[in-house]
C-alpha atoms as a PDB file:
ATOM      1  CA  UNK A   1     -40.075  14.020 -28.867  1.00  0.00           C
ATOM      2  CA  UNK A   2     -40.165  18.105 -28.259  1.00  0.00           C
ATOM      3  CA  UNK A   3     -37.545  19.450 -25.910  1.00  0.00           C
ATOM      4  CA  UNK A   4     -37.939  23.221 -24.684  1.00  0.00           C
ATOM      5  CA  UNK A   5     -34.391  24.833 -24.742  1.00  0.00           C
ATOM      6  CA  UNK A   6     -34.795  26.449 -21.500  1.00  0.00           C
ATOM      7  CA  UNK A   7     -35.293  23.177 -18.927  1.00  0.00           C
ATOM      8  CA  UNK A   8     -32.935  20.207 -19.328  1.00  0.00           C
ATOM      9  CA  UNK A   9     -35.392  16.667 -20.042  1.00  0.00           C
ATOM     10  CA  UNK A  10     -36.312  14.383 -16.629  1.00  0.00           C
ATOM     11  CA  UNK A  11     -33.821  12.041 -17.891  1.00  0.00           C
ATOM     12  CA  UNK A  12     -30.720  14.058 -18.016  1.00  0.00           C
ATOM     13  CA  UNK A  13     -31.269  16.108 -15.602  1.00  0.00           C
ATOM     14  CA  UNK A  14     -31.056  12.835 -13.207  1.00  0.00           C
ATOM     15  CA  UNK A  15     -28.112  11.798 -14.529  1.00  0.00           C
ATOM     16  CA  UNK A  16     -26.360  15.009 -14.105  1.00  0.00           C
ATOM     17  CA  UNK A  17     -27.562  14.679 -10.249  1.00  0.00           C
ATOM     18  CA  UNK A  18     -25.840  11.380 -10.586  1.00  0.00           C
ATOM     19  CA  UNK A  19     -22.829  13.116 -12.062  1.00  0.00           C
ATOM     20  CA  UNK A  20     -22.683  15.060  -8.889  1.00  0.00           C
ATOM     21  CA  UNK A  21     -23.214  12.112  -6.554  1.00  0.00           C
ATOM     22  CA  UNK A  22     -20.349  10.518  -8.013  1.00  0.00           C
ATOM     23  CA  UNK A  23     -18.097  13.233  -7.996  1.00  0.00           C
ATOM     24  CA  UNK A  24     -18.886  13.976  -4.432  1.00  0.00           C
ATOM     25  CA  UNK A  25     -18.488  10.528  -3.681  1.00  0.00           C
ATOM     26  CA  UNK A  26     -15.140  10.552  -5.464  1.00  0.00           C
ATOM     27  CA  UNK A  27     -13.794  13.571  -3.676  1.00  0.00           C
ATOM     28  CA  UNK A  28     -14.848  11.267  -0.300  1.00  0.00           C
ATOM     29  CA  UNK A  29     -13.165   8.583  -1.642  1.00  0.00           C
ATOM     30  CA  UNK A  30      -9.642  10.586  -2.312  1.00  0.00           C
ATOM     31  CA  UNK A  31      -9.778  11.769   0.995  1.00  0.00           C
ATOM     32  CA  UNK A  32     -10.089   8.501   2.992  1.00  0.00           C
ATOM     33  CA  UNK A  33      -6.875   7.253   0.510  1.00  0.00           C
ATOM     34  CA  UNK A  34      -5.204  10.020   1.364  1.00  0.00           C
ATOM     35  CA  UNK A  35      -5.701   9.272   5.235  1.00  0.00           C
ATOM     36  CA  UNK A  36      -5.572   5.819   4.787  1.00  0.00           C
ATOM     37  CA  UNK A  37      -2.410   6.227   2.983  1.00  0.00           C
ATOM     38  CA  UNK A  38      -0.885   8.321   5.691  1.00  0.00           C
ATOM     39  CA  UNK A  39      -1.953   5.488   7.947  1.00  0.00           C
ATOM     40  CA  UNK A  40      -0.036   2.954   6.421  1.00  0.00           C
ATOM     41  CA  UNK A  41       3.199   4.895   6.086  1.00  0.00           C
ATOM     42  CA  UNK A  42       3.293   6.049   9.726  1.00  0.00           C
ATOM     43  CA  UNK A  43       2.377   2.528  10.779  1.00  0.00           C
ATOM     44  CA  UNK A  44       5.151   1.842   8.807  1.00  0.00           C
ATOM     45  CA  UNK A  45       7.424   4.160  10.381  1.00  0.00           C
ATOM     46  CA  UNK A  46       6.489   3.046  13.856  1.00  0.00           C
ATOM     47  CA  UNK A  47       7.408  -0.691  13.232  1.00  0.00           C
ATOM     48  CA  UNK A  48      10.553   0.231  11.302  1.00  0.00           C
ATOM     49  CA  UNK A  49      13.027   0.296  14.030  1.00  0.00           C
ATOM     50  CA  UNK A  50      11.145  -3.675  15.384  1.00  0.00           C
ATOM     51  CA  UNK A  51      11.488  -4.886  11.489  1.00  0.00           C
ATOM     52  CA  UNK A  52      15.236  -4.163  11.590  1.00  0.00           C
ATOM     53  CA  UNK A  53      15.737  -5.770  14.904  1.00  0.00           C
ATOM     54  CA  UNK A  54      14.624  -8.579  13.859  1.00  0.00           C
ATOM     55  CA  UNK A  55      16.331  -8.644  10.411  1.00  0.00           C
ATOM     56  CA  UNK A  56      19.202  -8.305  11.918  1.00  0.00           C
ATOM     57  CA  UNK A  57      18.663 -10.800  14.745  1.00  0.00           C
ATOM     58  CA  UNK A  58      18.118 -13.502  11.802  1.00  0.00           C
ATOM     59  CA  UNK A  59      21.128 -12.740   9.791  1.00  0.00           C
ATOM     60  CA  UNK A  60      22.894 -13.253  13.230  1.00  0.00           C
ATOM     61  CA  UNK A  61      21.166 -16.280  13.401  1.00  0.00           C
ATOM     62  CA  UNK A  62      22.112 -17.626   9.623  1.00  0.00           C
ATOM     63  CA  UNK A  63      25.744 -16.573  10.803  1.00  0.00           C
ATOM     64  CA  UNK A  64      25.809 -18.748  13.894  1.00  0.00           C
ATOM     65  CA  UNK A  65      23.926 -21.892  11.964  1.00  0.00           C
ATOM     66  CA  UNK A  66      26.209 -24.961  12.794  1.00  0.00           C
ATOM     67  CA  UNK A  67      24.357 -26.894   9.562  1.00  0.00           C
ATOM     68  CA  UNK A  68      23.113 -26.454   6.430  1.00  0.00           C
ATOM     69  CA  UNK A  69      19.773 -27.432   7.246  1.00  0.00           C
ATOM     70  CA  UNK A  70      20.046 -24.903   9.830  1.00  0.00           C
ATOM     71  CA  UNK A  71      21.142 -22.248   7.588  1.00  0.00           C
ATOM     72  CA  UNK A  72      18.485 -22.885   5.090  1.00  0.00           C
ATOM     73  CA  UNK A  73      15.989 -21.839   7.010  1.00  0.00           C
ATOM     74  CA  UNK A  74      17.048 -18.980   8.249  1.00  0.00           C
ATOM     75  CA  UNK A  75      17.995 -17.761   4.459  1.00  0.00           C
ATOM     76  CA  UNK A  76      14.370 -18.750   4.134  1.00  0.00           C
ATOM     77  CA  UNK A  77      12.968 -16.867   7.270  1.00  0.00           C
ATOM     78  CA  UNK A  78      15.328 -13.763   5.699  1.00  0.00           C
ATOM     79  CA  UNK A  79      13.752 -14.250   2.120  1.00  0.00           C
ATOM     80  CA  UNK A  80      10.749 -13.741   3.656  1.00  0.00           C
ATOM     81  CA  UNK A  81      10.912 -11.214   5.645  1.00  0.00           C
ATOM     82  CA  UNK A  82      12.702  -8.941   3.667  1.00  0.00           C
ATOM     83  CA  UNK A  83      10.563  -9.468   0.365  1.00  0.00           C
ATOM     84  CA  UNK A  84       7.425  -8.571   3.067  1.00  0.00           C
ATOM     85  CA  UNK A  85       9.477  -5.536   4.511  1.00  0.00           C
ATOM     86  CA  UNK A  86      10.011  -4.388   0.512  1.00  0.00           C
ATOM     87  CA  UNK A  87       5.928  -4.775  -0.489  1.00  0.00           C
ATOM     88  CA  UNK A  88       4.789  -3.153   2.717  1.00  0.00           C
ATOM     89  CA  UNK A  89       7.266  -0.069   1.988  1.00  0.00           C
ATOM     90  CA  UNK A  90       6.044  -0.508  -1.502  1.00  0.00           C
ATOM     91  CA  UNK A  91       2.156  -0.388  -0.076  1.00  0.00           C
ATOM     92  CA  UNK A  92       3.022   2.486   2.000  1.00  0.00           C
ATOM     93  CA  UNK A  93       4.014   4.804  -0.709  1.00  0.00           C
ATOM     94  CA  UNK A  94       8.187   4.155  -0.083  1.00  0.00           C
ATOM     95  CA  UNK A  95      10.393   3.377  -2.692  1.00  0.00           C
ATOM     96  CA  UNK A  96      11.284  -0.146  -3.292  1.00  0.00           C
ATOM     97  CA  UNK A  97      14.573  -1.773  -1.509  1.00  0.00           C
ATOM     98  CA  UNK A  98      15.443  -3.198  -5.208  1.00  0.00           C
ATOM     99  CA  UNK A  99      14.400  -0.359  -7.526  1.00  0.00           C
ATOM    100  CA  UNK A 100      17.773   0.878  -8.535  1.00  0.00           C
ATOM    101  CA  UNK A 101      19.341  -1.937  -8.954  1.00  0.00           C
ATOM    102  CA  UNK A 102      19.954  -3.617 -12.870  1.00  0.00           C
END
């Protein structure tokens, strides 16, 4: 196998192309993260204040419960929500609700 110092061989010089490629399509790939990101956290934003209301509406709700079958549920429905509000701040790029406390 001879290889002249002053060209690079067929097969690396393809695969430094494809070096290239990929770091292009990297650079791509950061950027639609990036707005993707953004996406999240201002769709986030937006339905913060309609998340709340209705957090609050069910703990009104558990509050007003006139059994325990009643109130189950709605501790339930509350779990639920508010472990969903805490991953989609967490997806969004928010701190978690429950980080600080131990």
């Amino acid at each position: 196998m001879r290889f002249s110092f002053g060209a690079m061989p067929a097969a690396q010089n393809s695969q430094a192309e494809a070096g290239d490629t990929v770091g292009k399509a990297g650079t791509l790939s950061s950027e639609k993260d990036s707005e993707f990101q953004a996406n999240l956290r201002k769709t986030f934003i937006d339905n913060l204040p309609t998340t709340l209301y209705t957090l609050r509406y069910g703990l009104q709700e558990l509050v007003k419960a006139d059994n325990e079958m009643a109130r189950l549920k709605q501790v339930y429905e509350l779990y639920r929500r508010v472990h969903a509000v805490n991953g989609n701040a967490g997806l969004a790029g928010g701190r978690s609700a429950v980080a600080g406390i131990d």
